[in-house]
C-alpha atoms as a PDB file:
ATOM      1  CA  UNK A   1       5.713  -6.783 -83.755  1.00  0.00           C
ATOM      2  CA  UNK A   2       9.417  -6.869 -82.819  1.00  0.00           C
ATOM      3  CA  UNK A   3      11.509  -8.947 -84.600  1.00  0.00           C
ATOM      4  CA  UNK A   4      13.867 -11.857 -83.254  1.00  0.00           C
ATOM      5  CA  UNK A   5      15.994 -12.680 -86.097  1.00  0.00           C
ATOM      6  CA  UNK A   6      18.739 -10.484 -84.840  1.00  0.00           C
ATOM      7  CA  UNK A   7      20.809 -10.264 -82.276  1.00  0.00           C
ATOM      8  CA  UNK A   8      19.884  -6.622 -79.644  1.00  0.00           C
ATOM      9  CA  UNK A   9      18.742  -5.810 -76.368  1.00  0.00           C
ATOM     10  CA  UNK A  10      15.118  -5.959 -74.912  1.00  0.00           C
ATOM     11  CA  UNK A  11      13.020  -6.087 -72.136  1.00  0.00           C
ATOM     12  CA  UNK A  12      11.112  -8.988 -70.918  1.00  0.00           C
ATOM     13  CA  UNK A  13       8.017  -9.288 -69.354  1.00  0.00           C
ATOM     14  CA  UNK A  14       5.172 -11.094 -68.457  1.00  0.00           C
ATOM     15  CA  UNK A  15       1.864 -11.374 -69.671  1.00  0.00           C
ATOM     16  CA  UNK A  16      -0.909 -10.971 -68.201  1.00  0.00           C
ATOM     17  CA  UNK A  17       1.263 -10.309 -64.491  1.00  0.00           C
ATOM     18  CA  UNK A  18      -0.985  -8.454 -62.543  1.00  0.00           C
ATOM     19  CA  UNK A  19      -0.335  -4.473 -61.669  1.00  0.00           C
ATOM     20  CA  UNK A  20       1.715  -4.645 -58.321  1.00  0.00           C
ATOM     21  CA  UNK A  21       3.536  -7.481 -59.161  1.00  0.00           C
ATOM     22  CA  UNK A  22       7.294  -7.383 -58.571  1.00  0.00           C
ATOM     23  CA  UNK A  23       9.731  -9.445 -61.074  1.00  0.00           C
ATOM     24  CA  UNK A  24      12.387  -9.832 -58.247  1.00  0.00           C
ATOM     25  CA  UNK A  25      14.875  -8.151 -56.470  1.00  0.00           C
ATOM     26  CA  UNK A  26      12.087  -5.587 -55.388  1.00  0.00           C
ATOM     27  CA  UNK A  27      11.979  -4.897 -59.496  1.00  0.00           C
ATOM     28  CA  UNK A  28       7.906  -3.349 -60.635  1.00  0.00           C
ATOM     29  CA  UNK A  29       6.959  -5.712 -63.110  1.00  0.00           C
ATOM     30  CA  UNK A  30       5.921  -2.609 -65.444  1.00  0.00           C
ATOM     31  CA  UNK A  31       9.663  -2.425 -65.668  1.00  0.00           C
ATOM     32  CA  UNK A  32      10.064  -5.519 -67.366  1.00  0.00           C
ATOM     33  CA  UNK A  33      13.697  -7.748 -67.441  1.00  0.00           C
ATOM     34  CA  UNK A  34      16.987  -5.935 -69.055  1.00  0.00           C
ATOM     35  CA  UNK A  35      17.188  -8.775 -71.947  1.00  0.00           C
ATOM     36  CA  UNK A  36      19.976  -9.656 -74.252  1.00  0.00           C
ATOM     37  CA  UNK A  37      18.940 -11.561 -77.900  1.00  0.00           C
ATOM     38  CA  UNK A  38      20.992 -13.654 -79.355  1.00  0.00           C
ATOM     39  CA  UNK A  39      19.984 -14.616 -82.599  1.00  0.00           C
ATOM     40  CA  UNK A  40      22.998 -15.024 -84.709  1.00  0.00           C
ATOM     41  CA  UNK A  41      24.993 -18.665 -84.962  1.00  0.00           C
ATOM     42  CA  UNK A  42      27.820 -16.782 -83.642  1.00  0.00           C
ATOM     43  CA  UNK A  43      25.887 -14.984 -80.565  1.00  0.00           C
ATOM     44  CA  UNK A  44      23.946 -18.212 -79.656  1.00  0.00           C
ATOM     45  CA  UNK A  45      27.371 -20.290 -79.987  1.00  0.00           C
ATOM     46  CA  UNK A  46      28.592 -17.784 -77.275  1.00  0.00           C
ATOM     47  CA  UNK A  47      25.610 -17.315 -75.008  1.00  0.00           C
ATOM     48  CA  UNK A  48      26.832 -16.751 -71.229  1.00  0.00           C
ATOM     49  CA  UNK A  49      30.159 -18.668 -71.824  1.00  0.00           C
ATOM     50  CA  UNK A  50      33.317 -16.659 -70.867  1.00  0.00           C
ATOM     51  CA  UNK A  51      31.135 -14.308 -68.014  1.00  0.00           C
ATOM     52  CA  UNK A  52      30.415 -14.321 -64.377  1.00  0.00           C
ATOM     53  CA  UNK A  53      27.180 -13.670 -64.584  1.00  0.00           C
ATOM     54  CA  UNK A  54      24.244 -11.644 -66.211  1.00  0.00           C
ATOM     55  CA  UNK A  55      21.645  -9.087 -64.949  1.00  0.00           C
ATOM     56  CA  UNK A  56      18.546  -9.936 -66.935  1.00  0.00           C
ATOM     57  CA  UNK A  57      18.274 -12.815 -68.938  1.00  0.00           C
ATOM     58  CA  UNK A  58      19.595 -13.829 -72.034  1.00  0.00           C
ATOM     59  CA  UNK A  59      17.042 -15.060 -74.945  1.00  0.00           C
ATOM     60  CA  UNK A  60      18.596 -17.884 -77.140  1.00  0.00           C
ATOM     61  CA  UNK A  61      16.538 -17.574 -80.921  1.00  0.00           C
ATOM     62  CA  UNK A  62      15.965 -20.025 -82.611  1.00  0.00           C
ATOM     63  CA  UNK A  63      16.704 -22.551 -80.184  1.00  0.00           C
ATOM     64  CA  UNK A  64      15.550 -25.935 -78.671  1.00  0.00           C
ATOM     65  CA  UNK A  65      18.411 -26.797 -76.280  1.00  0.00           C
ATOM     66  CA  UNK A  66      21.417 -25.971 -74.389  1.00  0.00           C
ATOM     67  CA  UNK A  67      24.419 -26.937 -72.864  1.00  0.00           C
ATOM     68  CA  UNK A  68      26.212 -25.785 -69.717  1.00  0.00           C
ATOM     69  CA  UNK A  69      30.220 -26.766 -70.464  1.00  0.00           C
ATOM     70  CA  UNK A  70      32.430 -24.658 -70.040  1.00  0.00           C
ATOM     71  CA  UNK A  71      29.957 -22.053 -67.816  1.00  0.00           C
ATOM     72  CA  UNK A  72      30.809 -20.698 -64.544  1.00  0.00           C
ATOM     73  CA  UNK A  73      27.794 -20.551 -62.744  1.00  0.00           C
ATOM     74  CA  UNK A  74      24.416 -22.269 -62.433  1.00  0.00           C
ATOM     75  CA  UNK A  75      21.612 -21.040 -64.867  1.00  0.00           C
ATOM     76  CA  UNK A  76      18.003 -21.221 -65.199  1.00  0.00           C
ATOM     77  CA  UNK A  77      16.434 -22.441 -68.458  1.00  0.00           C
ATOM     78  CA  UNK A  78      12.959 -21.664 -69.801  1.00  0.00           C
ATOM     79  CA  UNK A  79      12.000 -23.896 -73.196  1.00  0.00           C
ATOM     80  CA  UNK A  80       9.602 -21.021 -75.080  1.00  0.00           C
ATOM     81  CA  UNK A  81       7.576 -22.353 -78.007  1.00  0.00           C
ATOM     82  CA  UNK A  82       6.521 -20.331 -81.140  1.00  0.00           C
ATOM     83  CA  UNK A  83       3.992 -18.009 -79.008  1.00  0.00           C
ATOM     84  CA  UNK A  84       6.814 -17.587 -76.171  1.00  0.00           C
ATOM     85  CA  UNK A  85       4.732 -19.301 -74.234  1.00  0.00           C
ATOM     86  CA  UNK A  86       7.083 -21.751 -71.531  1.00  0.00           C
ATOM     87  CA  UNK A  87       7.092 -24.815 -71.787  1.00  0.00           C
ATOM     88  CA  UNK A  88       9.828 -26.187 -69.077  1.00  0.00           C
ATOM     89  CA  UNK A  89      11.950 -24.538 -66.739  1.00  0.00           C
ATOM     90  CA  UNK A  90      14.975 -26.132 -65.558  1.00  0.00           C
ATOM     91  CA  UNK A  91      18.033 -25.155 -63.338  1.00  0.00           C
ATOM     92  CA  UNK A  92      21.082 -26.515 -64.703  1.00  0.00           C
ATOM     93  CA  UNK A  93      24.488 -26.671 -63.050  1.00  0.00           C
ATOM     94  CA  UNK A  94      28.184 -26.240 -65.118  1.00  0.00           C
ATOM     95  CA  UNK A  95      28.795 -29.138 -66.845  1.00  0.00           C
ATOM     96  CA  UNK A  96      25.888 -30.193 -68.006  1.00  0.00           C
ATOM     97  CA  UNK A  97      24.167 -31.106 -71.811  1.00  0.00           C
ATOM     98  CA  UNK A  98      20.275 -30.228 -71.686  1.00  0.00           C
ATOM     99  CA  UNK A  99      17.213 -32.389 -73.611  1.00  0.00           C
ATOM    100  CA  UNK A 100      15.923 -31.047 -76.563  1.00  0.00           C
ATOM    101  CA  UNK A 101      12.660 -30.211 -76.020  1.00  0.00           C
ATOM    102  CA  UNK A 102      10.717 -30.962 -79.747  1.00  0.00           C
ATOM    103  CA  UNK A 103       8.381 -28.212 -79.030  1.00  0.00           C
ATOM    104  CA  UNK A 104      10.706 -25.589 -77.973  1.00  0.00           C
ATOM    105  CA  UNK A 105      11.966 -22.777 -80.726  1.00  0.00           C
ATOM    106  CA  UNK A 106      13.465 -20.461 -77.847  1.00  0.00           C
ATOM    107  CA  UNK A 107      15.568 -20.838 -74.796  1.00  0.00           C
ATOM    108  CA  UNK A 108      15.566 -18.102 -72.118  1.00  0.00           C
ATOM    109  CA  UNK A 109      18.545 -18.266 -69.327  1.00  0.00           C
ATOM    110  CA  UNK A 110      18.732 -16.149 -66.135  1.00  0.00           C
ATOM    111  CA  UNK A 111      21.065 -16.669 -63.242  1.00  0.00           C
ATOM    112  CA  UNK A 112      19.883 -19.618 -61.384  1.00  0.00           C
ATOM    113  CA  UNK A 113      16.507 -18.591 -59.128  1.00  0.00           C
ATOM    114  CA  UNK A 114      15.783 -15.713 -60.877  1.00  0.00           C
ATOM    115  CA  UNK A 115      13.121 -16.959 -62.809  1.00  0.00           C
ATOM    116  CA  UNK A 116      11.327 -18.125 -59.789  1.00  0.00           C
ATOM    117  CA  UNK A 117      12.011 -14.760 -58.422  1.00  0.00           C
ATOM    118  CA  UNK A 118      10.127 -13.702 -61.566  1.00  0.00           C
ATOM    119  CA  UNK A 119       7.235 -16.199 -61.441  1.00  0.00           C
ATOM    120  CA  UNK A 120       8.377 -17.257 -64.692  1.00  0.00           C
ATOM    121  CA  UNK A 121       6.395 -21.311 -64.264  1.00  0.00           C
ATOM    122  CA  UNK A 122       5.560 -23.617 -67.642  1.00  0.00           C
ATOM    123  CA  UNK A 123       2.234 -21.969 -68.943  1.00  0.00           C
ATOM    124  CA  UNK A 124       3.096 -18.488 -68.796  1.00  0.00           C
ATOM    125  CA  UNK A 125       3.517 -16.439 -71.596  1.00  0.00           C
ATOM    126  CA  UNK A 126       6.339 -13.807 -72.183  1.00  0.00           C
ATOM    127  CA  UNK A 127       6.491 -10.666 -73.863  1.00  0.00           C
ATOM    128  CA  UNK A 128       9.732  -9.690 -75.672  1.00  0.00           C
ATOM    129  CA  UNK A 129      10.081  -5.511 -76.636  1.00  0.00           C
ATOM    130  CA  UNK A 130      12.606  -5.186 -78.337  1.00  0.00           C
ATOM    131  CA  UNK A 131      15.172  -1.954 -78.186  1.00  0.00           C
ATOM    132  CA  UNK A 132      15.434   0.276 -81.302  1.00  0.00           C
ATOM    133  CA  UNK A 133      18.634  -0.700 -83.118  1.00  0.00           C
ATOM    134  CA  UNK A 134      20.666   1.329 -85.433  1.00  0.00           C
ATOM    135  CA  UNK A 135      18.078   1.166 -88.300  1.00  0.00           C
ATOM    136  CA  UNK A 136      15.486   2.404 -85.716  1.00  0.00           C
ATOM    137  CA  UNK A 137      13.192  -1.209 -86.195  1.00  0.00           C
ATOM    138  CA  UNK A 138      11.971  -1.428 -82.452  1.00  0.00           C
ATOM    139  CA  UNK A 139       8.760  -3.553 -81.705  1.00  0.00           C
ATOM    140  CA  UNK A 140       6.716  -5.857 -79.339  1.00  0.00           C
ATOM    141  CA  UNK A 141       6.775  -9.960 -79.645  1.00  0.00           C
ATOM    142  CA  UNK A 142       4.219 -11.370 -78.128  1.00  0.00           C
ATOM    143  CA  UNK A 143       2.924 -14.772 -78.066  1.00  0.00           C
ATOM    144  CA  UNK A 144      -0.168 -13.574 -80.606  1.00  0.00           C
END
């Protein structure tokens, strides 16, 4: 089981997609999602503030909310509970302070439509694998 308490790089996917389906942009779904983790105060203070954009998504741990001030483009937000399961998905524009969601311990943010693109929808469950860092600890999250 991967671990989330620090901040990497990943791949998202997920579960139970069926074999053939595509995660966007023509992308195999056995691929999975290039994902950033930000798990750190500083990295989650940060997030996607400062860039143009981001290929992938970015996975916000733990979290329950956002914010959009100070961002440059429009964003997709998926609330994730404890199991990574989603909860809400949202498109927010700059400028903009989210809800906390009470149930929601992570926040997942793509470009805005590519979680649609994805078939990312409240219900589904996500699987995180995470990249082997410097101290080689590399793993699966799932929602188990």
């Amino acid at each position: 089981m991967g671990d989330l308490r620090r901040d990497g790089t990943g791949r998202l996917r997920l579960a139970g997609a069926g074999a053939g389906a595509t995660g966007g942009a023509g992308r195999a779904e056995g691929e999975g999602i290039p994902l950033e983790i930000a798990a750190s105060y500083r990295a989650r203070t940060r997030g996607l503030l400062g860039r143009t954009g981001i290929t992938g998504a970015l996975l916000l741990t733990p979290a329950a909310s956002v914010h959009t001030l100070g961002m440059r483009f429009a964003i997709d937000v998926a609330y994730l509970d404890r199991r990574l399961r989603v909860l809400a998905v949202r498109t927010m524009p700059p400028g903009r302070l989210g809800r906390p969601r009470l149930r929601a311990r992570h926040v997942l943010e793509a470009e805005a439509g590519a979680m649609a693109a994805w078939g990312l929808v409240p219900g589904a469950e996500v699987t995180v694998e995470k990249q082997a860092g410097r101290d080689g600890a590399g793993g699966t999250r799932s929602g188990a």
